[in-house]
C-alpha atoms as a PDB file:
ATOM      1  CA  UNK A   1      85.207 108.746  84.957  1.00  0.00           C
ATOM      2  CA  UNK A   2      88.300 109.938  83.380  1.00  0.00           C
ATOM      3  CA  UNK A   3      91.652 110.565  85.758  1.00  0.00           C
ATOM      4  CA  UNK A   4      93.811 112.478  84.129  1.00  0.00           C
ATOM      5  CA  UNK A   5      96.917 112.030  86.575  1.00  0.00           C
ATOM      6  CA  UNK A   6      97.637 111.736  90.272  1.00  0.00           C
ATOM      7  CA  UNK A   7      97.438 115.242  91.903  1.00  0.00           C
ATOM      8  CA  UNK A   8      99.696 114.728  95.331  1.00  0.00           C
ATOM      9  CA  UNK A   9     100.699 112.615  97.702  1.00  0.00           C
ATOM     10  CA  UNK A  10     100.033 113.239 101.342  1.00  0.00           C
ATOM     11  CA  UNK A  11     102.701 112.551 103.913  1.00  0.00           C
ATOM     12  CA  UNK A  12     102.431 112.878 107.723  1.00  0.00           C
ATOM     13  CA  UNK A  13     105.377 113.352 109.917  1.00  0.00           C
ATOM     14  CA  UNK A  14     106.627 113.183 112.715  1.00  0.00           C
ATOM     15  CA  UNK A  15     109.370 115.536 113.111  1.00  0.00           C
ATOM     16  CA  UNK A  16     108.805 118.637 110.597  1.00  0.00           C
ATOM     17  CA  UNK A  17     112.045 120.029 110.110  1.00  0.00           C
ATOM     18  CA  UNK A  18     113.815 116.802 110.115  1.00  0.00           C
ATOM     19  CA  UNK A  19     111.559 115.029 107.176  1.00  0.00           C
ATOM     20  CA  UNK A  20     111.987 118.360 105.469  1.00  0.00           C
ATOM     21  CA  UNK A  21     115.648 118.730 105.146  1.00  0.00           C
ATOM     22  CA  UNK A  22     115.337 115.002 103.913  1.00  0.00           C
ATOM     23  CA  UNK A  23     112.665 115.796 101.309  1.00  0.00           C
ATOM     24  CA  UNK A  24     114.440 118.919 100.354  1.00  0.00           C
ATOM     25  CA  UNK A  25     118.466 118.295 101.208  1.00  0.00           C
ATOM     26  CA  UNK A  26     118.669 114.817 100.430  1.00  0.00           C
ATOM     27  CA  UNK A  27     116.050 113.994  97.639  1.00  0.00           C
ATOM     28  CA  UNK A  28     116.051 117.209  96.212  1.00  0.00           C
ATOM     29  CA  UNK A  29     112.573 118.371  96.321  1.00  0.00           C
ATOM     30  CA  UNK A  30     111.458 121.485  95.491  1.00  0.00           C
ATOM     31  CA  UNK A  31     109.866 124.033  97.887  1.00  0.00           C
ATOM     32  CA  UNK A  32     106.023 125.029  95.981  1.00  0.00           C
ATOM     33  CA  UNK A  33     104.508 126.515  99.523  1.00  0.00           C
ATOM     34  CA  UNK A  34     105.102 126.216 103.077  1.00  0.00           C
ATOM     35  CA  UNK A  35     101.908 127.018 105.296  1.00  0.00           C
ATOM     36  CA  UNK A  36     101.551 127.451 108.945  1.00  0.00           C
ATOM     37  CA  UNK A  37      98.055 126.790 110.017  1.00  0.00           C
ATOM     38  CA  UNK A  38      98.338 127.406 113.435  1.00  0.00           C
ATOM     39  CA  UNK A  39      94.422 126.487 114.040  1.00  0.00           C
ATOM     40  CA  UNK A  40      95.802 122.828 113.993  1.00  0.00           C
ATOM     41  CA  UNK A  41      99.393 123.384 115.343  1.00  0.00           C
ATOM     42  CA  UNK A  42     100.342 122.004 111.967  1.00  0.00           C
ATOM     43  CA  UNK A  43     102.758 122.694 108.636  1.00  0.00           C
ATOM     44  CA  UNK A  44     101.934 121.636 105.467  1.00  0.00           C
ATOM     45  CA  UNK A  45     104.599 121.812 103.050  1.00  0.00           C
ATOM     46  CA  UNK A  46     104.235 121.564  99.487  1.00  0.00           C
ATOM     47  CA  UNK A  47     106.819 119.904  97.527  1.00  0.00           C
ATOM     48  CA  UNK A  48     107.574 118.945  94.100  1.00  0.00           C
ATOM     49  CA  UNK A  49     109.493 116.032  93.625  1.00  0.00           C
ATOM     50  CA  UNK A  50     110.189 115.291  89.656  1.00  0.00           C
ATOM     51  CA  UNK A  51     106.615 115.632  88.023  1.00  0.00           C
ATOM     52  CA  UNK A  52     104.450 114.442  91.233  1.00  0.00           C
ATOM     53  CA  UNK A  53     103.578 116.604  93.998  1.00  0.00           C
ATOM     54  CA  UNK A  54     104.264 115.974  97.534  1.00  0.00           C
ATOM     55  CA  UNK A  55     102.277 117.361 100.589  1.00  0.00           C
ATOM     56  CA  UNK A  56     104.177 116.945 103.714  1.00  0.00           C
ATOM     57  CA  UNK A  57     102.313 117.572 107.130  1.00  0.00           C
ATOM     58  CA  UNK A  58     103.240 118.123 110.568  1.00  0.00           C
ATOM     59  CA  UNK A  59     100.498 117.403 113.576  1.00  0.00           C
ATOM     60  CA  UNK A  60     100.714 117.208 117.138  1.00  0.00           C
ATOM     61  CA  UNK A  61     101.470 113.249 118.079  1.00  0.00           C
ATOM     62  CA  UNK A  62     100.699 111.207 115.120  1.00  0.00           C
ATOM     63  CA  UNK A  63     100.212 107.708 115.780  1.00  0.00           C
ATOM     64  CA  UNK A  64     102.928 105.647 114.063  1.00  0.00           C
ATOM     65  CA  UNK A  65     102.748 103.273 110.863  1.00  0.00           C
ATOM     66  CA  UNK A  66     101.793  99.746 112.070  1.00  0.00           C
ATOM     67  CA  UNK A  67     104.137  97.598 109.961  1.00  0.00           C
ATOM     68  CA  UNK A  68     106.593  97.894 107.285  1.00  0.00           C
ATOM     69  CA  UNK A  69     105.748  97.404 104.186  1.00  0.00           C
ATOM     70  CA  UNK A  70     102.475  95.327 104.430  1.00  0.00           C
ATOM     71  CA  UNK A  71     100.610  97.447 106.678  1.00  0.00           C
ATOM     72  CA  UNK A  72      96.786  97.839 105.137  1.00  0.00           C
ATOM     73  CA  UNK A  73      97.095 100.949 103.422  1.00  0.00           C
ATOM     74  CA  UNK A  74      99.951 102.718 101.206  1.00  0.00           C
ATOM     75  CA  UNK A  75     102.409 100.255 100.724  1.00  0.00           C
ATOM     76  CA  UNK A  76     105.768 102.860  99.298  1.00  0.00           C
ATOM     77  CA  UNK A  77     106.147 105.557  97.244  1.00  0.00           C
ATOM     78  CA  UNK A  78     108.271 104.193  94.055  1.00  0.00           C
ATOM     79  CA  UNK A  79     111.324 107.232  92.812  1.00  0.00           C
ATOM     80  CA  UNK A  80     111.986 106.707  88.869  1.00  0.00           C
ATOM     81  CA  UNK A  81     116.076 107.088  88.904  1.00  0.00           C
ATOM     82  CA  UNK A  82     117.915 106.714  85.513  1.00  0.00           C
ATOM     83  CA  UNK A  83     121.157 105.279  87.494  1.00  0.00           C
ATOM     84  CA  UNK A  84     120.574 103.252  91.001  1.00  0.00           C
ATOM     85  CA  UNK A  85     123.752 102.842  92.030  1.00  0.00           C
ATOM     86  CA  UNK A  86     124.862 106.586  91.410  1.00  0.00           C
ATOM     87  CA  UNK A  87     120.907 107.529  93.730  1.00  0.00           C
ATOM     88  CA  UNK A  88     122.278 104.874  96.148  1.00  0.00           C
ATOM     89  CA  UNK A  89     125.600 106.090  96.627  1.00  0.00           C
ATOM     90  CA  UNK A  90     123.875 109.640  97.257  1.00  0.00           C
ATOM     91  CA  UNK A  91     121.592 108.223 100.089  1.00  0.00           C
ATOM     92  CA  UNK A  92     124.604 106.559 101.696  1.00  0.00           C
ATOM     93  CA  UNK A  93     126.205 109.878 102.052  1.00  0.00           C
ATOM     94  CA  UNK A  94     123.687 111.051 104.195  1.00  0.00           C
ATOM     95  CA  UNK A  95     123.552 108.012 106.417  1.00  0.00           C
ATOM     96  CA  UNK A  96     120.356 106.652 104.565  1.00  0.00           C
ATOM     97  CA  UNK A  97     120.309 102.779 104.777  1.00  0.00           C
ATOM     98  CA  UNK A  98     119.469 100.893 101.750  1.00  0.00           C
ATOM     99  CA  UNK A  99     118.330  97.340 101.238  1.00  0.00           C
ATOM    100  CA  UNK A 100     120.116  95.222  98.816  1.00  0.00           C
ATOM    101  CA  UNK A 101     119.610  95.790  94.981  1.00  0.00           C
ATOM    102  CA  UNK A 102     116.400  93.897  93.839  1.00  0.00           C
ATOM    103  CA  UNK A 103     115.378  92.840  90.332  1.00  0.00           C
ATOM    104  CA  UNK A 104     111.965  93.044  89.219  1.00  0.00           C
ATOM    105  CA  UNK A 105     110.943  89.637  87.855  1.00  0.00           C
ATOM    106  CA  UNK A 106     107.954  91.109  86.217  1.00  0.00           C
ATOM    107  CA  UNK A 107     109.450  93.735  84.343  1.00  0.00           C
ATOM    108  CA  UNK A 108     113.360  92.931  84.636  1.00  0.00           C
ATOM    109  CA  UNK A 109     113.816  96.430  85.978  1.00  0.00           C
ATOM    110  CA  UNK A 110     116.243  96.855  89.409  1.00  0.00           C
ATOM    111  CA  UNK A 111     115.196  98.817  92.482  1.00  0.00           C
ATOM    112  CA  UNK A 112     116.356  99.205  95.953  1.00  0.00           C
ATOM    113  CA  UNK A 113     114.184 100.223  99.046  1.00  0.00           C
ATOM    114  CA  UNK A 114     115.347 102.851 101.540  1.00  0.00           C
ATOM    115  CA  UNK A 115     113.520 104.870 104.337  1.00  0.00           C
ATOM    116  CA  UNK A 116     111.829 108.481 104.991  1.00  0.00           C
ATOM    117  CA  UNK A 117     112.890 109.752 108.681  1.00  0.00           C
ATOM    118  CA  UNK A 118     109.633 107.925 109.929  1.00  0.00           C
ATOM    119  CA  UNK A 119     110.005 104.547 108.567  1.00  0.00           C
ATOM    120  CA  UNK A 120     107.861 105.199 105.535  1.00  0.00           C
ATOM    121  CA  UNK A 121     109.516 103.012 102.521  1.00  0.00           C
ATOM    122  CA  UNK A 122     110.779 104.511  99.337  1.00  0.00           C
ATOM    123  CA  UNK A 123     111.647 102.558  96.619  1.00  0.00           C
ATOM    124  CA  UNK A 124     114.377 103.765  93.830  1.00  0.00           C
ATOM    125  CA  UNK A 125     113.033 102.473  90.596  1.00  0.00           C
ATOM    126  CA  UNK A 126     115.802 102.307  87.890  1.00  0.00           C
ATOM    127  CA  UNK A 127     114.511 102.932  84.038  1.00  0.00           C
END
């Protein structure tokens, strides 16, 4: 087997317009497609964010994320930023919480983590 790169990555919601004027207003996604399938009461919205693609889906009462961050599963989605404080000070603006600057004792690089509207954690990645 040979992957080549990761395609998307798929995000539920609970509140569609409000997770997409976050995707879109605040981290500055860009609008590929956005698809009402009205067989599942449900938007999918397809977003590109840098080089990776987001899919962002609506549906009728999803159950919520156990636990933050060590729920079994997808643990964050890590955002490449060339300046963290400048990305921090941006998030702020909106009235977007973020943790204290970290450093990376692996790789010596600094990140912060921050949340989507549902509690899913993002993690600015400085290079």
């Amino acid at each position: 087997m040979h992957i080549k790169a990761i395609h998307h990555i798929a995000i539920i919601c609970s509140n569609y317009e409000r997770s997409k004027r976050f995707y879109v207003d605040v981290l500055g996604a860009d609008i590929i497609c956005e698809t009402w399938r009205e067989q599942r009461s449900s938007h999918k919205l397809d977003l590109r964010l840098g080089n990776a693609q987001i899919e962002l889906f609506s549906f009728p009462a999803p159950p919520p994320r156990p636990t933050r961050p060590e729920a079994c599963g997808l643990r964050h989605l890590a955002l490449v930023v060339d300046n963290l404080e400048t990305n921090i000070t941006h998030l702020k603006r909106h009235q977007i919480p973020v943790e204290a600057i970290r450093l990376d004792e692996l790789t010596g690089k600094r990140f912060a983590f921050f949340q989507d509207p549902d509690g899913l954690p993002l993690e600015l990645y400085e290079v």
